[in-house]
PDB file of N, CA and C in Angstrom:
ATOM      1  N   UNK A   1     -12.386 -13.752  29.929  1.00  0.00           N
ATOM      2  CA  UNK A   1     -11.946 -13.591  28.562  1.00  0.00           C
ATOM      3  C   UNK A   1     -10.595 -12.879  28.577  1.00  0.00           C
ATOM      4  N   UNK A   2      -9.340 -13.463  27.683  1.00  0.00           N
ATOM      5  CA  UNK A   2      -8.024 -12.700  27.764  1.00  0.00           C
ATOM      6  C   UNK A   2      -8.526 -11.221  26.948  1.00  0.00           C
ATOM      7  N   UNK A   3      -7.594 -10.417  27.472  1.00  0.00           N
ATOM      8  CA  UNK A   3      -7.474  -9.460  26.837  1.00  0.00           C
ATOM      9  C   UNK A   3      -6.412  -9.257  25.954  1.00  0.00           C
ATOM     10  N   UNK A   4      -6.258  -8.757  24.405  1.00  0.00           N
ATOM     11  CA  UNK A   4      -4.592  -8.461  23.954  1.00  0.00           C
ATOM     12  C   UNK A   4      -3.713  -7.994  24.290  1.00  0.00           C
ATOM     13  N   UNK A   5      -3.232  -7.745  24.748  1.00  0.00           N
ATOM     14  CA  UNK A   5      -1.810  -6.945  25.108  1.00  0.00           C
ATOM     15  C   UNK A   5      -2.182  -6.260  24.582  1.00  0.00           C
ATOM     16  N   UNK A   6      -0.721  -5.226  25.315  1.00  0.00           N
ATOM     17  CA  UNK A   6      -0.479  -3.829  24.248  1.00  0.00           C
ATOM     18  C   UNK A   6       0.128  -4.096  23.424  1.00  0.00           C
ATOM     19  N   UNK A   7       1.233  -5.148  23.259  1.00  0.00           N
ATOM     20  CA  UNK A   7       2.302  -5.314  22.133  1.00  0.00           C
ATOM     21  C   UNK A   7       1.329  -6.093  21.386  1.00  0.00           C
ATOM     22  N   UNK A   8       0.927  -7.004  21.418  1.00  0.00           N
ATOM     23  CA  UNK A   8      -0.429  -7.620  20.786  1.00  0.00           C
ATOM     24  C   UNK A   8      -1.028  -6.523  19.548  1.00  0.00           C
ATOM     25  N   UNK A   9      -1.506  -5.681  20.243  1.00  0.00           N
ATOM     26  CA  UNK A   9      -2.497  -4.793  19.446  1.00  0.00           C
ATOM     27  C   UNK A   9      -1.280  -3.773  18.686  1.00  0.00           C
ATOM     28  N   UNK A  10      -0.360  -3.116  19.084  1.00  0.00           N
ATOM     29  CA  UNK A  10       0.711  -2.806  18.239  1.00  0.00           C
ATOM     30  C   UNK A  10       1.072  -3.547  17.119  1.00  0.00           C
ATOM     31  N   UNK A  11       1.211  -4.463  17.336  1.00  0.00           N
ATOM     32  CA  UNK A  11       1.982  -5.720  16.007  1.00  0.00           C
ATOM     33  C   UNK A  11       0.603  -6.002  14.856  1.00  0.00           C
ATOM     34  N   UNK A  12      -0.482  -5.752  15.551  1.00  0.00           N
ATOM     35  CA  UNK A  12      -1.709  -6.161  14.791  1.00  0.00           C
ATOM     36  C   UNK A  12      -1.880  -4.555  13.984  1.00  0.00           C
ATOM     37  N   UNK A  13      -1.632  -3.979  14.551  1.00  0.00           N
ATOM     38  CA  UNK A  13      -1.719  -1.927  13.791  1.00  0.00           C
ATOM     39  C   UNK A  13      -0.589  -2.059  12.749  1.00  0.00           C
ATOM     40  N   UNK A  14       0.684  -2.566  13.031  1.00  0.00           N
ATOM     41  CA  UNK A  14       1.898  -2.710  12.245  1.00  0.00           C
ATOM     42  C   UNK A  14       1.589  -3.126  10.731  1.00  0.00           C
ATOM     43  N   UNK A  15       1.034  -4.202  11.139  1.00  0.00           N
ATOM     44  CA  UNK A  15       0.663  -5.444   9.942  1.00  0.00           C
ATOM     45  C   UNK A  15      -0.171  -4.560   9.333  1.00  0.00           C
ATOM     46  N   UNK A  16      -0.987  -4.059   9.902  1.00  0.00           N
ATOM     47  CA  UNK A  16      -2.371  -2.968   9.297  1.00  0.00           C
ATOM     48  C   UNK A  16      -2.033  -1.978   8.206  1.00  0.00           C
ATOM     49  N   UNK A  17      -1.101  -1.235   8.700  1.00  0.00           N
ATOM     50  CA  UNK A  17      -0.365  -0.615   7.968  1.00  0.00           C
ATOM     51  C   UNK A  17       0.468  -0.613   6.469  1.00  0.00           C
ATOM     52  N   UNK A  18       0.936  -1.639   6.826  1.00  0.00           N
ATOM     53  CA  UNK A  18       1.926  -2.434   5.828  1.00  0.00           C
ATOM     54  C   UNK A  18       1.524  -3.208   4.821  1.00  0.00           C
ATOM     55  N   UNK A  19      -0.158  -3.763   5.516  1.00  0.00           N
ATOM     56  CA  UNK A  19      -1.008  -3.781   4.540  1.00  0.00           C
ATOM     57  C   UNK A  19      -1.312  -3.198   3.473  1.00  0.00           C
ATOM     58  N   UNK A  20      -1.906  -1.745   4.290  1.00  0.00           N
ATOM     59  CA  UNK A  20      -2.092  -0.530   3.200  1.00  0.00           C
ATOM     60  C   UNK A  20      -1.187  -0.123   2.305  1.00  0.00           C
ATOM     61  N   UNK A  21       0.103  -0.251   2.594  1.00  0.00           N
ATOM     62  CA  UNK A  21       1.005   0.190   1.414  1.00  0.00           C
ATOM     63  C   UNK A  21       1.099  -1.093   0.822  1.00  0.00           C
ATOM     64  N   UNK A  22       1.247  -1.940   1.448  1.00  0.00           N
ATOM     65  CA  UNK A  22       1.539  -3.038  -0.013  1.00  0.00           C
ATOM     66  C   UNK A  22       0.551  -3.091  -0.881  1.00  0.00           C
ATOM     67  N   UNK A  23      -1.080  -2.811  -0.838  1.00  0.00           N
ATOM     68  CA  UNK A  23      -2.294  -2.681  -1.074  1.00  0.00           C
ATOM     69  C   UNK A  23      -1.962  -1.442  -2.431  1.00  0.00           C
ATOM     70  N   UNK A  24      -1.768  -0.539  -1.710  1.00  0.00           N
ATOM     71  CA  UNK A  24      -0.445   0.992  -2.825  1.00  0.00           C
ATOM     72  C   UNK A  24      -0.117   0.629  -3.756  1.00  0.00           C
ATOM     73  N   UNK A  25       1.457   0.031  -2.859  1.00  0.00           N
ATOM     74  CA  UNK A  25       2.702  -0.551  -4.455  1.00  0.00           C
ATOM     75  C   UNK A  25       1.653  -1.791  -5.604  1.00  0.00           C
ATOM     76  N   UNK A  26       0.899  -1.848  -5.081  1.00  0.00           N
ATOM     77  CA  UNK A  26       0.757  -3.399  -5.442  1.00  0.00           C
ATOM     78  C   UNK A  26      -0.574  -3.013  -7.087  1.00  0.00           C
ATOM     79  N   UNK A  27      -0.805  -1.727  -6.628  1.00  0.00           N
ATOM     80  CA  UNK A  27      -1.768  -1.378  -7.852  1.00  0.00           C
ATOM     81  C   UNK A  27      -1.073  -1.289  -9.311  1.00  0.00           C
ATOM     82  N   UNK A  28      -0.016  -1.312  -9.065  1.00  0.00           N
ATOM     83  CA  UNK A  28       1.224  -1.208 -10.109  1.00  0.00           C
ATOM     84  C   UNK A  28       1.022   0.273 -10.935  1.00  0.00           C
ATOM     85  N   UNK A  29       0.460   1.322 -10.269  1.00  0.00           N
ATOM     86  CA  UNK A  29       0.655   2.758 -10.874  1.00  0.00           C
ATOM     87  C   UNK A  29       2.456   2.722 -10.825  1.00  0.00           C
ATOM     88  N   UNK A  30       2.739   3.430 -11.997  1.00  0.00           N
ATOM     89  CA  UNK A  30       3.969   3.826 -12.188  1.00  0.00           C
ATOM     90  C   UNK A  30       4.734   4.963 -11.039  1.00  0.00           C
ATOM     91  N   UNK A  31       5.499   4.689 -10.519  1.00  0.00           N
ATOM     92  CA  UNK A  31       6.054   5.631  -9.632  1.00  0.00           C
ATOM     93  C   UNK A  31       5.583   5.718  -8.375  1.00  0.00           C
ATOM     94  N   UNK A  32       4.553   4.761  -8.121  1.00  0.00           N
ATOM     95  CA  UNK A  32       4.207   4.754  -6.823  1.00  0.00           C
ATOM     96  C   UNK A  32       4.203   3.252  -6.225  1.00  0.00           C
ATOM     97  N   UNK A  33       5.828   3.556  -4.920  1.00  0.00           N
ATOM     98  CA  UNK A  33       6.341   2.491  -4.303  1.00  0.00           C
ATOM     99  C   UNK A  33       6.029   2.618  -3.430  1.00  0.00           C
ATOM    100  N   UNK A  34       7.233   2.156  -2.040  1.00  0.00           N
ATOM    101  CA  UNK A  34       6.713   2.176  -0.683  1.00  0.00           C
ATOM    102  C   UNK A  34       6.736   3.662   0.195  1.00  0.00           C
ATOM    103  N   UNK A  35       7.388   4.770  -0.632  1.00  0.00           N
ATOM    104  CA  UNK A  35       7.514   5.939   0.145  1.00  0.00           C
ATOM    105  C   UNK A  35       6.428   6.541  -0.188  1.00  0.00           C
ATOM    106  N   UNK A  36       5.746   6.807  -1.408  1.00  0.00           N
ATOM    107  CA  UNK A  36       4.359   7.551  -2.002  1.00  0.00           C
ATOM    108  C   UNK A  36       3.520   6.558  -1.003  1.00  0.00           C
ATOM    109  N   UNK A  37       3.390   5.318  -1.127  1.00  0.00           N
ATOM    110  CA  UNK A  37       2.410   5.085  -0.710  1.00  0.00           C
ATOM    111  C   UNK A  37       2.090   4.972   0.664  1.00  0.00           C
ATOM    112  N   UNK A  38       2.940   4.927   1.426  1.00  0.00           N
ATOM    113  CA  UNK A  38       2.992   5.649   2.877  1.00  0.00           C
ATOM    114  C   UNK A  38       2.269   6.925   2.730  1.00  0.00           C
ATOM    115  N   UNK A  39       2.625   8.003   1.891  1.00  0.00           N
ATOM    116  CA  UNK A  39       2.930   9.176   1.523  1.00  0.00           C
ATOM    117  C   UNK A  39       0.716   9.418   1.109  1.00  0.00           C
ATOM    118  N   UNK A  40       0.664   8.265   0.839  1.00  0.00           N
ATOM    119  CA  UNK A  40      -1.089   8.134   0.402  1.00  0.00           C
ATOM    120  C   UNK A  40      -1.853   7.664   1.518  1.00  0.00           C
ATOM    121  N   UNK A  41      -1.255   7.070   2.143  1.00  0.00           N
ATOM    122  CA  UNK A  41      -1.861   5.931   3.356  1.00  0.00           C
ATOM    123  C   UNK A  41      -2.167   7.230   4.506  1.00  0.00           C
ATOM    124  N   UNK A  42      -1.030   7.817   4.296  1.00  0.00           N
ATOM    125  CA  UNK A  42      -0.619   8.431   5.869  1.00  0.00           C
ATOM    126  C   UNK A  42      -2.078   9.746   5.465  1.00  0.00           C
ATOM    127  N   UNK A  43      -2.450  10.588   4.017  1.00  0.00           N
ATOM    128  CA  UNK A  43      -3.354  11.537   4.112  1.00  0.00           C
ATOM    129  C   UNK A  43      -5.319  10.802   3.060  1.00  0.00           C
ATOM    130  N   UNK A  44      -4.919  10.110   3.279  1.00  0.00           N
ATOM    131  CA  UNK A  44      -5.958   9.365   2.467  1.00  0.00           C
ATOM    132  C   UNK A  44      -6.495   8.091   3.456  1.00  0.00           C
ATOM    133  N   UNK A  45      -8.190   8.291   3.867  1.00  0.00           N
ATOM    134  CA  UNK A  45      -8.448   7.531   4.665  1.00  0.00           C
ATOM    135  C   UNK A  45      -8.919   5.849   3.874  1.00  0.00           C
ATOM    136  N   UNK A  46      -9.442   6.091   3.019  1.00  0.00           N
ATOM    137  CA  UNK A  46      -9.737   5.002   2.264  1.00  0.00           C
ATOM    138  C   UNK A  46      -9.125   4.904   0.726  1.00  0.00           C
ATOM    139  N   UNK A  47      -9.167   3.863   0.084  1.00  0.00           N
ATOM    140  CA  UNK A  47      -9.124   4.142  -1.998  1.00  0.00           C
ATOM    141  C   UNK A  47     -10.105   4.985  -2.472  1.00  0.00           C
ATOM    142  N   UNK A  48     -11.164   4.794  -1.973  1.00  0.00           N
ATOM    143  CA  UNK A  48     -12.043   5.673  -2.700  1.00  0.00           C
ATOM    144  C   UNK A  48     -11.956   6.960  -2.595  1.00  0.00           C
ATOM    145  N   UNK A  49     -11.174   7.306  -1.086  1.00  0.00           N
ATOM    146  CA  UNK A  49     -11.182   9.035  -0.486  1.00  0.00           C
ATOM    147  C   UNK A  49      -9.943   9.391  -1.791  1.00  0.00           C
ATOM    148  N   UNK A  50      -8.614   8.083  -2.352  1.00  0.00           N
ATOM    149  CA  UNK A  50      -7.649   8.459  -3.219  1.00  0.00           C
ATOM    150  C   UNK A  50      -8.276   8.150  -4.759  1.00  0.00           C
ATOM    151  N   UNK A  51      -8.874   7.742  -4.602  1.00  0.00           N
ATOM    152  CA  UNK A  51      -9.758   7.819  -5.951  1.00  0.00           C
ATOM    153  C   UNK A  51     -10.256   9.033  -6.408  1.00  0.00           C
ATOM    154  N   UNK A  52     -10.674   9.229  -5.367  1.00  0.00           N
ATOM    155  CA  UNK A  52     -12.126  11.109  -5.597  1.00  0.00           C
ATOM    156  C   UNK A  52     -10.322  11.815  -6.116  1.00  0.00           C
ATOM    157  N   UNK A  53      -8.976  11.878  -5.428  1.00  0.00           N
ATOM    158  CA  UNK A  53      -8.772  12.937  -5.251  1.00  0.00           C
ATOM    159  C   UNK A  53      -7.850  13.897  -6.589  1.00  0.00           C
ATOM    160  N   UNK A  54      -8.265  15.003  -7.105  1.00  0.00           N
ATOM    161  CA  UNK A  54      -7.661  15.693  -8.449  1.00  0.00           C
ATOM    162  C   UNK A  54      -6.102  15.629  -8.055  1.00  0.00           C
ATOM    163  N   UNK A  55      -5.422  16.396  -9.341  1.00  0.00           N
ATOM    164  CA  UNK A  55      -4.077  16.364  -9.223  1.00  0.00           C
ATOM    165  C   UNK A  55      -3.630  17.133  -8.250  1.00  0.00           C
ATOM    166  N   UNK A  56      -4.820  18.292  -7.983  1.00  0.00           N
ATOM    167  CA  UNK A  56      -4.242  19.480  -7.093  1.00  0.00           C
ATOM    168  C   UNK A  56      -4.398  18.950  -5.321  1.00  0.00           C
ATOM    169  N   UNK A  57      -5.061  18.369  -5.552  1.00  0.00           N
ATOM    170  CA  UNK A  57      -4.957  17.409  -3.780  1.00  0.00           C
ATOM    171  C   UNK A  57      -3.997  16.644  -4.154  1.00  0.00           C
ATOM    172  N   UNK A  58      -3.611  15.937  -4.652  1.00  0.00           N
ATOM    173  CA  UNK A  58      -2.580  15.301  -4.605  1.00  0.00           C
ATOM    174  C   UNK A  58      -1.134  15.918  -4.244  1.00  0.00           C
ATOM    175  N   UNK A  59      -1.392  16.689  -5.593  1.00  0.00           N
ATOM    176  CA  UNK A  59       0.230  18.068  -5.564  1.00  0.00           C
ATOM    177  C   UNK A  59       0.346  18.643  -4.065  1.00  0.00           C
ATOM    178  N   UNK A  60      -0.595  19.051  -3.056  1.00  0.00           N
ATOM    179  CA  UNK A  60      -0.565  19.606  -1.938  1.00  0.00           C
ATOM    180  C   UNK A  60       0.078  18.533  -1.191  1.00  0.00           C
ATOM    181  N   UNK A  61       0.154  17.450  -1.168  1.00  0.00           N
ATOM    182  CA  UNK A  61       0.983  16.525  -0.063  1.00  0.00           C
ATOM    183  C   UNK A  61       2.587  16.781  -0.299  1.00  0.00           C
ATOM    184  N   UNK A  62       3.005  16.909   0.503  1.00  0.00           N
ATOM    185  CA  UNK A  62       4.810  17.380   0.288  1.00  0.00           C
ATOM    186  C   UNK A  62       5.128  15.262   0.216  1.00  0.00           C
ATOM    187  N   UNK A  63       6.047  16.154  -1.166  1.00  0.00           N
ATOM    188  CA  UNK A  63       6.727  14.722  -1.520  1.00  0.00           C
ATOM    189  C   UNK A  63       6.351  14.308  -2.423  1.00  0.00           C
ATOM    190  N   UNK A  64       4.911  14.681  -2.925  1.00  0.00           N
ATOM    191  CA  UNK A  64       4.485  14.165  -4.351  1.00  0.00           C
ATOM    192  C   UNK A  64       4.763  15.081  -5.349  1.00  0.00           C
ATOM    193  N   UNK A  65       5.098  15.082  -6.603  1.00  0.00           N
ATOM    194  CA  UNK A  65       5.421  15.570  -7.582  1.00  0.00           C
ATOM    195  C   UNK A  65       4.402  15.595  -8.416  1.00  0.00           C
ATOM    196  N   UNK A  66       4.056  16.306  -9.879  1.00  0.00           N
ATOM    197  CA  UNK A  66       3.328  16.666 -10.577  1.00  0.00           C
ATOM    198  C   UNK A  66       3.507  15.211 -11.468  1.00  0.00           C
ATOM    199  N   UNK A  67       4.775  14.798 -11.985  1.00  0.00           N
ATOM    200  CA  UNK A  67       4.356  13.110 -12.673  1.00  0.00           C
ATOM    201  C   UNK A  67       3.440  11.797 -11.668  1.00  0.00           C
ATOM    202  N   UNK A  68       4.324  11.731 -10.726  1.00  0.00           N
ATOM    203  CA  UNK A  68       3.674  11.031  -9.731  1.00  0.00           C
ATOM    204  C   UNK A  68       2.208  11.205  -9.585  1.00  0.00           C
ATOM    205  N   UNK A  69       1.848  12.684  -9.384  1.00  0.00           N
ATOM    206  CA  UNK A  69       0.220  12.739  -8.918  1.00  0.00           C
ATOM    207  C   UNK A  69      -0.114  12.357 -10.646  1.00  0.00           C
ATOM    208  N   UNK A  70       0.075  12.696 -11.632  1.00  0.00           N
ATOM    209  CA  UNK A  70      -0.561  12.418 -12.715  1.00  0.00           C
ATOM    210  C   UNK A  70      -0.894  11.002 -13.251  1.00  0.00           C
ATOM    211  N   UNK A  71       0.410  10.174 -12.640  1.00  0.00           N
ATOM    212  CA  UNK A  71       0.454   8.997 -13.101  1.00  0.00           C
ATOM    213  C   UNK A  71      -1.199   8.658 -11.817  1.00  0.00           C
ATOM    214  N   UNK A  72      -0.775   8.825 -10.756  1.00  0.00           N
ATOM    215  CA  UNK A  72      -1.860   8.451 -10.195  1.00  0.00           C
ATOM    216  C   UNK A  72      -3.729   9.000 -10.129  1.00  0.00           C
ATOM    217  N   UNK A  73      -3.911   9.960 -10.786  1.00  0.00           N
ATOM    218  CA  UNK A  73      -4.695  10.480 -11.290  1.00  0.00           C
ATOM    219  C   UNK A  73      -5.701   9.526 -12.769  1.00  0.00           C
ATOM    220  N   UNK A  74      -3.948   9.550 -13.483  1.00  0.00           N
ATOM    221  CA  UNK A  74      -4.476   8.743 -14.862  1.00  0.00           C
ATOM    222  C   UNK A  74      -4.948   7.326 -14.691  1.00  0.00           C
ATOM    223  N   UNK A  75      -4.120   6.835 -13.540  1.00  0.00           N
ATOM    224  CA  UNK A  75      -4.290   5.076 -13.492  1.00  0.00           C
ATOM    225  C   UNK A  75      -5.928   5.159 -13.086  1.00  0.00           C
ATOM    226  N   UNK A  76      -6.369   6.013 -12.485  1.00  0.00           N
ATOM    227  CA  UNK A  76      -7.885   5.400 -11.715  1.00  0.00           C
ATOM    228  C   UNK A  76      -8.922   6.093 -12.680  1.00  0.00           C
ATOM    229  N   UNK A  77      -8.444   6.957 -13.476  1.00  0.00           N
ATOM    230  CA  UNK A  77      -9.047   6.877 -14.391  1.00  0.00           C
ATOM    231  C   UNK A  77      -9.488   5.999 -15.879  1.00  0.00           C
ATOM    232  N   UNK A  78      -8.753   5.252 -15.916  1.00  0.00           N
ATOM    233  CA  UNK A  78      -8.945   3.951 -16.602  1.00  0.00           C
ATOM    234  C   UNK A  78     -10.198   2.900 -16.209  1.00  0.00           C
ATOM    235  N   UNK A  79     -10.930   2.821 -17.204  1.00  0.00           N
ATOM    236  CA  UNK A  79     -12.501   1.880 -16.909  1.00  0.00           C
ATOM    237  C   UNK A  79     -11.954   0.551 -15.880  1.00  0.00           C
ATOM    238  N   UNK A  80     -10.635   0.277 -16.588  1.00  0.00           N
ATOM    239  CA  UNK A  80     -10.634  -1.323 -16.141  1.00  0.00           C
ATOM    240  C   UNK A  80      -9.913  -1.170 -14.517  1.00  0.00           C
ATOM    241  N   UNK A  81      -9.406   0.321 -14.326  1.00  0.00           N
ATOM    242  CA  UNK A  81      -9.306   0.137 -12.629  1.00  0.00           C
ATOM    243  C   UNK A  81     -10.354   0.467 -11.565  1.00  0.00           C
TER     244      UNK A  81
END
C-alpha cells in the first residue's frame, strides 16, 4: 500500500485550514474576514467550541475588538443561525 508523502499530507493540512476560514468568512458575520477568522480557527477547536464562547472569551484573543466579538456573539445568537 503507497504511503502519502510528506508534501502530500502538508498540502492536504493546507487545504484543511483554508477550509476553516473560508467556513469563517463565509458565515457572513459582519467584520469577520480572513484575519479574524484565522484569528477563530487558530483558538477555537470546533463552531460549536465558537458558538459556546461569551464576549469576554472572545475579547481575550489579541486582535479581536469589542465590535467584532459582539458582532460575533450577536450573529449566533439569532434562532435562524
Amino acid at each position: 500500500m503507497n504511503r502519502p508523502s510528506t508534501s502530500d499530507i502538508l498540502s492536504r493540512l493546507s487545504r484543511l485550514v483554508h477550509h476553516e476560514q473560508f467556513i469563517l468568512s463565509a458565515l457572513a458575520i459582519p467584520g469577520l474576514g480572513g484575519t479574524v477568522g484565522d484569528l477563530l480557527a487558530d483558538n477555537f477547536a470546533s463552531l460549536d467550541e465558537l458558538k459556546a464562547a461569551d464576549e469576554e472569551t472572545l475579547q481575550n484573543i489579541d486582535g479581536l475588538g469589542p465590535v467584532t466579538t459582539g458582532h460575533i456573539v450577536q450573529w449566533f445568537a439569532e434562532p435562524e443561525n
